[in-house]
C-alpha atoms as a PDB file:
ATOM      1  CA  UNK A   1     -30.228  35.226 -22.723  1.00  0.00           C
ATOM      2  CA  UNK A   2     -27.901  32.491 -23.791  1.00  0.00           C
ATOM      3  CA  UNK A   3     -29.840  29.837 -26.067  1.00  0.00           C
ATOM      4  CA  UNK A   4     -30.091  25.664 -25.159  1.00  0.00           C
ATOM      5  CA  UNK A   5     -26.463  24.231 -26.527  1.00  0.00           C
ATOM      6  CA  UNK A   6     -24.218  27.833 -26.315  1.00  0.00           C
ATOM      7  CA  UNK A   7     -22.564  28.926 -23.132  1.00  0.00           C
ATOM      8  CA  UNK A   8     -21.243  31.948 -22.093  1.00  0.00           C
ATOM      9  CA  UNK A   9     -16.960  32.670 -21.501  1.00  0.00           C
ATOM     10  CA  UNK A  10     -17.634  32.270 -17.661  1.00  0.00           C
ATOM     11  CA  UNK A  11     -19.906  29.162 -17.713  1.00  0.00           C
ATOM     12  CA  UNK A  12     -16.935  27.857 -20.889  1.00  0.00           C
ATOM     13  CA  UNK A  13     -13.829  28.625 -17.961  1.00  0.00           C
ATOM     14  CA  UNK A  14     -16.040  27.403 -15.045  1.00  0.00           C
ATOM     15  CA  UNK A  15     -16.659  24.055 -17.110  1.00  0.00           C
ATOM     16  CA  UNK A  16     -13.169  24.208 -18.308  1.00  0.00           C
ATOM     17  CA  UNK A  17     -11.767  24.653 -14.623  1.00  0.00           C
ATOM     18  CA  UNK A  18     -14.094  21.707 -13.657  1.00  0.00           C
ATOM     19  CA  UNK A  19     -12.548  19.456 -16.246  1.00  0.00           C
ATOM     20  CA  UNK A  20      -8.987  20.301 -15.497  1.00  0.00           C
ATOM     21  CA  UNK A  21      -9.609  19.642 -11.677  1.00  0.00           C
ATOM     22  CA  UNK A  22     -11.724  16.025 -12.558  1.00  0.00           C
ATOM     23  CA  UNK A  23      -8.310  15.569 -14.661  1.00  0.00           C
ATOM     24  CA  UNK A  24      -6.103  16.073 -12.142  1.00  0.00           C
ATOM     25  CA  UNK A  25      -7.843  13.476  -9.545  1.00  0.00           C
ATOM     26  CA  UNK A  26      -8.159  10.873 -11.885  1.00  0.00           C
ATOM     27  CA  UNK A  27      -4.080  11.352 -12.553  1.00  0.00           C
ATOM     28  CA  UNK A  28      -3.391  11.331  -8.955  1.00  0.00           C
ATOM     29  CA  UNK A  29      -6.032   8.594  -8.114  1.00  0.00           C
ATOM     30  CA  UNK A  30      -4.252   6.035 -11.352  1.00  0.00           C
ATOM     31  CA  UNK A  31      -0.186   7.433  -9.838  1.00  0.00           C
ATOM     32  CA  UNK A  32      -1.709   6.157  -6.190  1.00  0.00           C
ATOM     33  CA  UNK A  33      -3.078   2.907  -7.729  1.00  0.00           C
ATOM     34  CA  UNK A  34       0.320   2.229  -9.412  1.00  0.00           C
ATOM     35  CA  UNK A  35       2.238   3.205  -6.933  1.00  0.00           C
ATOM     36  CA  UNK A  36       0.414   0.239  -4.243  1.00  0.00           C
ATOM     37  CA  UNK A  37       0.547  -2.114  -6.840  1.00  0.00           C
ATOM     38  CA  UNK A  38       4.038  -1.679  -7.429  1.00  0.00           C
ATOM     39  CA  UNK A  39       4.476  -1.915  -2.874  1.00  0.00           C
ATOM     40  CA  UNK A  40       2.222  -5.244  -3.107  1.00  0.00           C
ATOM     41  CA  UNK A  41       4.409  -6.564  -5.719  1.00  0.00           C
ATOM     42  CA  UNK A  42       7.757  -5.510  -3.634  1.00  0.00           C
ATOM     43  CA  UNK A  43       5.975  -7.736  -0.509  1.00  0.00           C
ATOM     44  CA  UNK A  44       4.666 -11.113  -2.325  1.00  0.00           C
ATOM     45  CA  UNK A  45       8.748 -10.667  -4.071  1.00  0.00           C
ATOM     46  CA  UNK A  46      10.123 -10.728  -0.769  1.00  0.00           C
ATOM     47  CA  UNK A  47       7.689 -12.860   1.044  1.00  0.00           C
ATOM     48  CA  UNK A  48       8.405 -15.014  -1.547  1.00  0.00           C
ATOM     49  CA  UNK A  49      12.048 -15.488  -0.775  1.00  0.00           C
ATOM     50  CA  UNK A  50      11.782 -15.818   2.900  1.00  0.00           C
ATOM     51  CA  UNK A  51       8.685 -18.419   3.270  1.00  0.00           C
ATOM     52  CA  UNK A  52       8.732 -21.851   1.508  1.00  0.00           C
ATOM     53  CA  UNK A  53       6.026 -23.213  -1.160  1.00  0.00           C
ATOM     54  CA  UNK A  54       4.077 -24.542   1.886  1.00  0.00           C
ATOM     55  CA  UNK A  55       4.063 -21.672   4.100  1.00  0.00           C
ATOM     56  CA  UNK A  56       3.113 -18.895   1.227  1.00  0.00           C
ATOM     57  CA  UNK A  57       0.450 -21.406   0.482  1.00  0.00           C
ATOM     58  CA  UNK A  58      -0.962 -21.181   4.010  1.00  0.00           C
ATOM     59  CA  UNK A  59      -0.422 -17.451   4.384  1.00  0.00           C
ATOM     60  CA  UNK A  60      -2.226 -17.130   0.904  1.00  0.00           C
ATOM     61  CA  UNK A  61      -5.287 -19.524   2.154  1.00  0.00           C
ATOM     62  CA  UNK A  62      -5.398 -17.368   5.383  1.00  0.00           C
ATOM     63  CA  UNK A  63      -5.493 -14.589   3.568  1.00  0.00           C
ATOM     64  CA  UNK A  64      -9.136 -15.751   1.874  1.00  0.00           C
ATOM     65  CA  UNK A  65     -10.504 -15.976   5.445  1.00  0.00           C
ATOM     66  CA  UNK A  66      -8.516 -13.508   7.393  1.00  0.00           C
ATOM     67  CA  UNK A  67      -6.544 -11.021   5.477  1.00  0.00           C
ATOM     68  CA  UNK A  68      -6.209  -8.942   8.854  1.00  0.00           C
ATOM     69  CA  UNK A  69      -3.964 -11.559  10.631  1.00  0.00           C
ATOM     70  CA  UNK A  70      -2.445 -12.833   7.184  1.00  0.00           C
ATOM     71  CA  UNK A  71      -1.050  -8.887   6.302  1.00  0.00           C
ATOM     72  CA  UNK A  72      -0.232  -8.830  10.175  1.00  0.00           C
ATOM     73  CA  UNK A  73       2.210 -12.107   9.656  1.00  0.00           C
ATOM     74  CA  UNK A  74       3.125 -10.485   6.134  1.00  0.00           C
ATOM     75  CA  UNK A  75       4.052  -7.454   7.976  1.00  0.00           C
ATOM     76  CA  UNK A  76       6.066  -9.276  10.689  1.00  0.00           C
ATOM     77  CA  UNK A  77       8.047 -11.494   8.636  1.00  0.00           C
ATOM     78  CA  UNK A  78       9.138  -8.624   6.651  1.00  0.00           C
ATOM     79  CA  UNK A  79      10.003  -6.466   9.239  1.00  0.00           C
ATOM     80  CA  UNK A  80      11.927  -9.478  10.485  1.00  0.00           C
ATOM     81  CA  UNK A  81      13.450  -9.973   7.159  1.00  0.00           C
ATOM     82  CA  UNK A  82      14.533  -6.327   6.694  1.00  0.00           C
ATOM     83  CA  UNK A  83      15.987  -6.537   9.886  1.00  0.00           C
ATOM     84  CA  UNK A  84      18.087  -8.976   8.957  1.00  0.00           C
ATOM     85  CA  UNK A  85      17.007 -11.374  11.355  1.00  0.00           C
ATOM     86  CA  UNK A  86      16.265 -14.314   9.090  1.00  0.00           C
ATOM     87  CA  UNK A  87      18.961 -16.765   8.504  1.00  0.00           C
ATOM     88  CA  UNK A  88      17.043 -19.316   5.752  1.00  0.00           C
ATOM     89  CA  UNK A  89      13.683 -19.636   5.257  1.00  0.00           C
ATOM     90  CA  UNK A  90      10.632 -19.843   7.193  1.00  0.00           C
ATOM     91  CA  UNK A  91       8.780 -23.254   7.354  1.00  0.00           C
ATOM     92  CA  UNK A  92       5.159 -24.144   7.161  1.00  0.00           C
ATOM     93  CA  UNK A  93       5.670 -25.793  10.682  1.00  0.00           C
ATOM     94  CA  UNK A  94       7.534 -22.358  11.874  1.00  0.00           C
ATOM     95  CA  UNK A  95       4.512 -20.049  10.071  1.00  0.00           C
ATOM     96  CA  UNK A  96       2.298 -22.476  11.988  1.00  0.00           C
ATOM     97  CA  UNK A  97       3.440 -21.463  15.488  1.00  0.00           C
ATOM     98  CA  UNK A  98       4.281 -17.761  14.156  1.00  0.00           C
ATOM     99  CA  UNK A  99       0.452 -17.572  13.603  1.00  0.00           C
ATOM    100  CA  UNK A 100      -0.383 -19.106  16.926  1.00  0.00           C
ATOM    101  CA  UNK A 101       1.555 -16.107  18.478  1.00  0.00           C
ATOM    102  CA  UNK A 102       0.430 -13.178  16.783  1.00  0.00           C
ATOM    103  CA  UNK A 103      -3.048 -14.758  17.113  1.00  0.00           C
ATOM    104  CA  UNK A 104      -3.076 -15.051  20.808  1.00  0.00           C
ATOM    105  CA  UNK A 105      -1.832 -11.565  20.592  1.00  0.00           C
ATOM    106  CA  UNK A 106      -4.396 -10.043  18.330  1.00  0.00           C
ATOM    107  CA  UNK A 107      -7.345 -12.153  19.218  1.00  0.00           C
ATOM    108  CA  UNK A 108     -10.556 -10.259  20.587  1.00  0.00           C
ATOM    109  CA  UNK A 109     -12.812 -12.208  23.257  1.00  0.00           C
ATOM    110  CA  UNK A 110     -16.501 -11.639  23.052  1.00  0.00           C
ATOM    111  CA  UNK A 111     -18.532 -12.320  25.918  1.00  0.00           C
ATOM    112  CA  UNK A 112     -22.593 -12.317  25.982  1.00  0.00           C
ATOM    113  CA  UNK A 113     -24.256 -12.373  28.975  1.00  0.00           C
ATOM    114  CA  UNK A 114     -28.120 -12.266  28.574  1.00  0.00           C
ATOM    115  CA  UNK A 115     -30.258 -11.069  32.300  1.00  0.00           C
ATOM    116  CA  UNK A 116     -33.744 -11.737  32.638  1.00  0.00           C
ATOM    117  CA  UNK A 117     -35.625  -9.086  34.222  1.00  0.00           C
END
């Protein structure tokens, strides 16, 4: 029997196999965390040279209350952008109506109906 504090060469390469593997994760996990940090800075860069002060301002204050429509804007405009499809930059006035339209388009309607019985 194996006293409190010693352990025996399998439970030593189990624990040993168990720390290599918690290792591992945690390297892959911090590469994954680098790796979107290093994407989100690549957007607000770009974003950044295709909206004006004003717009980013409103994106960025939509993105407090709706970070689904904001990143779906985000997501537009650069797709727009990598297209090559922007000429000069995009106003506040031009974000404005840009977020009207993928509103309407992304907007879910909720209906309640209560019946007595």
């Amino acid at each position: 029997m194996v006293s409190t504090g010693e352990f025996s060469e399998e439970e030593l390469a189990l624990l040993e196999r168990q720390y290599r593997e918690l290792l591992r994760r945690r390297q892959e996990l911090e590469r994954r965390r680098i790796e979107q940090a290093i994407e989100e800075a690549r957007r607000q860069e770009l974003l950044r040279s295709i909206l004006t002060p004003e717009a980013r301002e409103r994106l960025s204050n939509l993105k407090l209350v709706r970070p689904d429509l904001a990143r779906a804007v985000e997501d537009y405009l650069i797709s727009l952008a990598t297209q090559g499809r922007l000429s000069r930059r995009i106003t506040d006035e031009e974000l404005k109506s840009i977020l009207a339209e993928i509103y309407e388009k992304t907007r879910k309607e909720y209906r309640i109906s209560i019946r007595e019985k």
